[in-house]
C-alpha atoms as a PDB file:
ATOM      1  CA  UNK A   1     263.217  12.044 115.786  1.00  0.00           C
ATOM      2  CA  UNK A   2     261.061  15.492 115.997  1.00  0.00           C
ATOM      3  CA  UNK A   3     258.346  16.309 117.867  1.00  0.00           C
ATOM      4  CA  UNK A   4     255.332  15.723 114.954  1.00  0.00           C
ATOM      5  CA  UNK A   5     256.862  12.319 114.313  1.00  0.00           C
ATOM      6  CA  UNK A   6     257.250  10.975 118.169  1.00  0.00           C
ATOM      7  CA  UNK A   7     253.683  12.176 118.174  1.00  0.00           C
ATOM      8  CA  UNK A   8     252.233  10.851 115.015  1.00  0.00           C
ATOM      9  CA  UNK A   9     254.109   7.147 116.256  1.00  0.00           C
ATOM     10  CA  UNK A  10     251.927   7.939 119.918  1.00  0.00           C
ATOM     11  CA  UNK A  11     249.065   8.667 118.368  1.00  0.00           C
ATOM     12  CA  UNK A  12     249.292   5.770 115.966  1.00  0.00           C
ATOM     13  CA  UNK A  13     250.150   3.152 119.031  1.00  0.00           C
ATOM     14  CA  UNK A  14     246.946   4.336 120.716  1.00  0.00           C
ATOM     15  CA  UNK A  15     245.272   3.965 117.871  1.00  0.00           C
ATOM     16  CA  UNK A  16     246.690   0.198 117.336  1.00  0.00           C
ATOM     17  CA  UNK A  17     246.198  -0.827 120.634  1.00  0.00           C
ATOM     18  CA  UNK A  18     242.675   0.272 120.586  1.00  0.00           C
ATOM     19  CA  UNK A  19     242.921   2.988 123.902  1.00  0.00           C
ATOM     20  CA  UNK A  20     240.680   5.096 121.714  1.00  0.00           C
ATOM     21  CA  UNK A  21     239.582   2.983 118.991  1.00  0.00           C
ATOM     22  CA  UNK A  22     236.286   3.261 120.339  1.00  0.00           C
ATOM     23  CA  UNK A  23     235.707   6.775 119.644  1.00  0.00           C
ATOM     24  CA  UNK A  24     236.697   6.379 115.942  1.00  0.00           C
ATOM     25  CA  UNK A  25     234.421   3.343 115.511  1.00  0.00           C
ATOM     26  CA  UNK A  26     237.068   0.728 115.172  1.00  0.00           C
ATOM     27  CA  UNK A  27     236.364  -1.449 118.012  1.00  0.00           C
ATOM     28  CA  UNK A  28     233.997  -4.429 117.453  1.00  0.00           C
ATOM     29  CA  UNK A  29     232.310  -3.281 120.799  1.00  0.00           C
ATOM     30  CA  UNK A  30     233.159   0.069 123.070  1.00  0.00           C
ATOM     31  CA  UNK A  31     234.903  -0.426 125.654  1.00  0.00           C
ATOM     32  CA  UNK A  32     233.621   0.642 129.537  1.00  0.00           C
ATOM     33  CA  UNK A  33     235.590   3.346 131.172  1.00  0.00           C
ATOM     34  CA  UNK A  34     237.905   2.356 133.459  1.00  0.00           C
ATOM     35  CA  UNK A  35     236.169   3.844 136.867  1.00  0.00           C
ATOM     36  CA  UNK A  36     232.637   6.038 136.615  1.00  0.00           C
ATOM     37  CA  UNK A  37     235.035   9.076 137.421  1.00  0.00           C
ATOM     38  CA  UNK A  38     236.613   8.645 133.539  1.00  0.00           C
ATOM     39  CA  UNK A  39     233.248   8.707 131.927  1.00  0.00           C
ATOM     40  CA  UNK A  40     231.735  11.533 133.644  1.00  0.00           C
ATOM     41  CA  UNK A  41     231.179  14.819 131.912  1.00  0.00           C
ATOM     42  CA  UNK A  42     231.520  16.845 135.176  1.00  0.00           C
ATOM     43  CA  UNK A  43     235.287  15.741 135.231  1.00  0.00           C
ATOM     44  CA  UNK A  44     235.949  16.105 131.281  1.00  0.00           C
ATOM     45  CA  UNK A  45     235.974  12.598 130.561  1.00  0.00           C
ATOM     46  CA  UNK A  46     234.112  11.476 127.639  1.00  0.00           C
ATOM     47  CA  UNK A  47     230.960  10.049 128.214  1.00  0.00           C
ATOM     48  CA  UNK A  48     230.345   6.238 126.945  1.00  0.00           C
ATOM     49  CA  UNK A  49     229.148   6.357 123.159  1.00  0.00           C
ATOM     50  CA  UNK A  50     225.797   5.761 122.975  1.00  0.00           C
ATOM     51  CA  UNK A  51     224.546   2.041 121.803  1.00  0.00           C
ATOM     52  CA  UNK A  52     223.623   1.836 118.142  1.00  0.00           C
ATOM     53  CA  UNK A  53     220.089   1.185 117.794  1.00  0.00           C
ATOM     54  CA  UNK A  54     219.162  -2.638 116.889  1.00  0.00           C
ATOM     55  CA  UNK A  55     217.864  -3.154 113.426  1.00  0.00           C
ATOM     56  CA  UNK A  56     213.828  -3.579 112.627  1.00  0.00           C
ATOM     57  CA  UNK A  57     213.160  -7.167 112.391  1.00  0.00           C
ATOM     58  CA  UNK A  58     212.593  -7.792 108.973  1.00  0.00           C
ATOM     59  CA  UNK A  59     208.434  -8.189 108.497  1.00  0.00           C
ATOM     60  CA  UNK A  60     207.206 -11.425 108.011  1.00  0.00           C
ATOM     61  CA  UNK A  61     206.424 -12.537 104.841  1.00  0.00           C
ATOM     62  CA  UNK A  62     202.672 -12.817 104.495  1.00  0.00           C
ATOM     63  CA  UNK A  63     201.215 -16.069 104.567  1.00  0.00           C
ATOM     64  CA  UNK A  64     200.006 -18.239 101.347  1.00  0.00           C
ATOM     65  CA  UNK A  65     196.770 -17.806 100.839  1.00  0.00           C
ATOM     66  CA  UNK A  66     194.272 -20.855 101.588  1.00  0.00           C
ATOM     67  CA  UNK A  67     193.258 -22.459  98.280  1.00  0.00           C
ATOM     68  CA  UNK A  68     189.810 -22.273  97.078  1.00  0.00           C
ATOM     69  CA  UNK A  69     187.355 -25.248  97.400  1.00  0.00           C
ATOM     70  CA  UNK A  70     187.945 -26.147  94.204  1.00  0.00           C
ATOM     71  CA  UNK A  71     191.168 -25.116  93.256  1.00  0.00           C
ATOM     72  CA  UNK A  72     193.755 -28.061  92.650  1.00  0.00           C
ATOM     73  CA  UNK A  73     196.990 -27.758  93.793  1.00  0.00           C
ATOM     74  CA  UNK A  74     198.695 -31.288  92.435  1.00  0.00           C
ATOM     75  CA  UNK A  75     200.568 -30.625  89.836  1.00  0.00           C
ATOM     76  CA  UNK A  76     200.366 -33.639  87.986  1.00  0.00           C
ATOM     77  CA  UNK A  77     197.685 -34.481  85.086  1.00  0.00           C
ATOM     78  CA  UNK A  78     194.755 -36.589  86.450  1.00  0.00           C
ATOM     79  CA  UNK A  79     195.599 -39.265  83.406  1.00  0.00           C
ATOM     80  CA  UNK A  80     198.981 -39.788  84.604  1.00  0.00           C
ATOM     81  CA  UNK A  81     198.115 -39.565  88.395  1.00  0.00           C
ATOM     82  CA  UNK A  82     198.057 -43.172  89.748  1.00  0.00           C
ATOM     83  CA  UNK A  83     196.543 -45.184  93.182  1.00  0.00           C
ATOM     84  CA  UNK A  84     200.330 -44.551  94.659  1.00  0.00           C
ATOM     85  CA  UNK A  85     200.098 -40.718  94.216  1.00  0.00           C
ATOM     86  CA  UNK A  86     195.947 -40.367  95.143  1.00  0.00           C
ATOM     87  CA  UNK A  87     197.125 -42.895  98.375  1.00  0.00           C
ATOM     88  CA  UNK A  88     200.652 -41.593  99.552  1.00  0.00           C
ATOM     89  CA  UNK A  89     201.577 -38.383  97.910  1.00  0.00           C
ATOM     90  CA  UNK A  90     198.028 -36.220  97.737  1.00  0.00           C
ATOM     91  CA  UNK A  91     196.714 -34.329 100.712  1.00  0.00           C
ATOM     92  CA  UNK A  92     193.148 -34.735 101.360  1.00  0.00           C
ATOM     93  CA  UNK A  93     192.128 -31.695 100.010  1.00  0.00           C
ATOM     94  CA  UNK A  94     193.505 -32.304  96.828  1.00  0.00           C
ATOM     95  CA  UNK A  95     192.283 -35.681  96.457  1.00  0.00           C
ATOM     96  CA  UNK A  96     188.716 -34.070  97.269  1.00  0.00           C
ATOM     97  CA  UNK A  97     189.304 -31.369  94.363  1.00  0.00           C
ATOM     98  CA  UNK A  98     190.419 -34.108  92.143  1.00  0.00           C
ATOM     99  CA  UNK A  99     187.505 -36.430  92.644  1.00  0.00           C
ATOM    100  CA  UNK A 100     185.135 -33.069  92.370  1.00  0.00           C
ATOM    101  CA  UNK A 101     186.502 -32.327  88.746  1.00  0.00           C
ATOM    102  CA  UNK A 102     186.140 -35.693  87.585  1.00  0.00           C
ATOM    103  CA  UNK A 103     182.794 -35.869  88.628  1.00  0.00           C
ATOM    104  CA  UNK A 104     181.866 -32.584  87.377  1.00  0.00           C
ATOM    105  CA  UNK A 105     183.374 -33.320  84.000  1.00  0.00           C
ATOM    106  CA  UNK A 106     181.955 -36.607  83.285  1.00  0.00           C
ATOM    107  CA  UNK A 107     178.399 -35.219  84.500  1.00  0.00           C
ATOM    108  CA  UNK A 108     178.947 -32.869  81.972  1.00  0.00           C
ATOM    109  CA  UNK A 109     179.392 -35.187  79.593  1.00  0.00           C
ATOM    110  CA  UNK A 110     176.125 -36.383  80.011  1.00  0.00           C
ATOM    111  CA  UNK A 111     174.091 -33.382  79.996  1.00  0.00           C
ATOM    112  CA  UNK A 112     174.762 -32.342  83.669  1.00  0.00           C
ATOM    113  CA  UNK A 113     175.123 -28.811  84.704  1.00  0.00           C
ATOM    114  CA  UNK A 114     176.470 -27.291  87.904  1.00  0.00           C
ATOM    115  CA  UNK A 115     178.234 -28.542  90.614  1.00  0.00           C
ATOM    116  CA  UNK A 116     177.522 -31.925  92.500  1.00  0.00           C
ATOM    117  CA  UNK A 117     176.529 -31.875  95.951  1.00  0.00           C
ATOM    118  CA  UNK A 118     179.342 -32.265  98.473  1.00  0.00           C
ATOM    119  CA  UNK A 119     178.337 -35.315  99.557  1.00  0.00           C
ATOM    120  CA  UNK A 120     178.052 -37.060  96.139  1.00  0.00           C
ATOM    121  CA  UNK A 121     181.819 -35.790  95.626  1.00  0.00           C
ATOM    122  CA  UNK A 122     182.726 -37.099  99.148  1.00  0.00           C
ATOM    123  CA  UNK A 123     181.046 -40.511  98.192  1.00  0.00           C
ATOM    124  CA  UNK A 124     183.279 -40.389  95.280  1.00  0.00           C
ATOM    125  CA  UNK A 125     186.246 -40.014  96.680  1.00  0.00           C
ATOM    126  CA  UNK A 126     185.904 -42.570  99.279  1.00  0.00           C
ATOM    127  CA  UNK A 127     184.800 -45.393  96.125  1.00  0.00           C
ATOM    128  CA  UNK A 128     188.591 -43.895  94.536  1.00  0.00           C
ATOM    129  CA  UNK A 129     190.145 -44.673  97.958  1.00  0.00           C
ATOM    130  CA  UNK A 130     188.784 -47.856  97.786  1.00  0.00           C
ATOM    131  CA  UNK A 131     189.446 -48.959  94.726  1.00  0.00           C
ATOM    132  CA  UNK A 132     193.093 -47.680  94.777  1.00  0.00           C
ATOM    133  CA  UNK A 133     193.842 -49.886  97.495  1.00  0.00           C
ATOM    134  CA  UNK A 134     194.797 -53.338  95.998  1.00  0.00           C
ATOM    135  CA  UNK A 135     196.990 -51.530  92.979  1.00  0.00           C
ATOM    136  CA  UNK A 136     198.988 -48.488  93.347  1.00  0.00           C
ATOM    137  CA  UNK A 137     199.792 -48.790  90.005  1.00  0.00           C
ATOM    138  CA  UNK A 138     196.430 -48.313  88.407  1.00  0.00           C
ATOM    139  CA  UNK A 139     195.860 -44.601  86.822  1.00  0.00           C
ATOM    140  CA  UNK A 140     192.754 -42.784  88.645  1.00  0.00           C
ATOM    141  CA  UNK A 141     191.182 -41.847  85.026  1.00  0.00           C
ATOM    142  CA  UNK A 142     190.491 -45.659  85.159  1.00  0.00           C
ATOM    143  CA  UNK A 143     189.319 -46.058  88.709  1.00  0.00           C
ATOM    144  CA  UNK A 144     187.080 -43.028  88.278  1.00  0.00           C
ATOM    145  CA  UNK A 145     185.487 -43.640  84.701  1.00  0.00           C
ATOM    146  CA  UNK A 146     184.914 -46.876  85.794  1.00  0.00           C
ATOM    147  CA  UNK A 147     183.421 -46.273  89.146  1.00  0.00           C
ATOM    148  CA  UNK A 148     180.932 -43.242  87.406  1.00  0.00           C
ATOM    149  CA  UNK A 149     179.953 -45.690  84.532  1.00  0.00           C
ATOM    150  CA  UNK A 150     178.929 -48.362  87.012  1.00  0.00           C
ATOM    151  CA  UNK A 151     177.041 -46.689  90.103  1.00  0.00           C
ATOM    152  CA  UNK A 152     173.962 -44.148  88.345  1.00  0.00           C
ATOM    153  CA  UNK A 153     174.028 -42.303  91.480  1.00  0.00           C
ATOM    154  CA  UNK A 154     177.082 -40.213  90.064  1.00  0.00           C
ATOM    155  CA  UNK A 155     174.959 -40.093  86.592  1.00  0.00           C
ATOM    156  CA  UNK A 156     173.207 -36.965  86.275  1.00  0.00           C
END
């Protein structure tokens, strides 16, 4: 076997066995010198290779904004929403908006204009709440037209 073969088979060896790996990049993690004498410069031993700097943290993604007062975030229509849904499946706030359009529309209706007062719409609500109780089945159009049509204070 020559000479540039018996070294290209060394060369390869160290290369498999990972004795310099490092320095190429083909080591999951650098290996420490053997004693602090290897890695120091003074001596002509290569110095440790330098840590890769850790990646930025990817930013945050910026938070949903709040919704508006009156801006309804159920998806469903208000004729098909029912006790069970306004009871066990809508937050607070959008039972609140709910019982806010309702009583905005239906004061409408009749002649209204603007916004009821918070209170009224809290009122409202609470008569929906208690109404739903004994049926989850019932559809809140129904609860609410009949609760507006029977206590004038939600009448404009």
């Amino acid at each position: 076997m020559g000479k540039g073969r018996i070294a290209l088979v060394l060369v390869g060896g160290i290369l498999l066995l990972g004795g310099v790996g490092h320095l190429l990049g083909t080591d999951e993690e650098p290996r420490p010198p053997a004693s602090a004498a290897e890695a120091s410069p003074d001596d002509g031993g290569e110095p440790e290779p330098a840590e890769a700097p850790e990646p930025e943290p990817e930013p945050e993604p910026e938070p949903e904004p709040e919704p508006g007062k009156y801006e309804q975030t159920w998806g469903t229509p208000y004729a098909d929403t029912t006790c069970g849904h306004y009871l066990g499946e809508m937050s607070p706030p959008q039972r609140w908006v709910m019982a806010a359009d309702m009583l905005t529309g239906a004061r409408s209706r009749d002649g209204g204009d603007g916004l009821p007062a918070d209170a009224l719409v809290d009122s409202f609500e609470a008569d929906i709440m208690i109404s739903c109780e004994p049926v989850d089945s019932i559809k809140i159009a129904e609860i609410a037209t009949m609760l507006y049509v029977m206590d004038s204070r939600y009448q404009p």
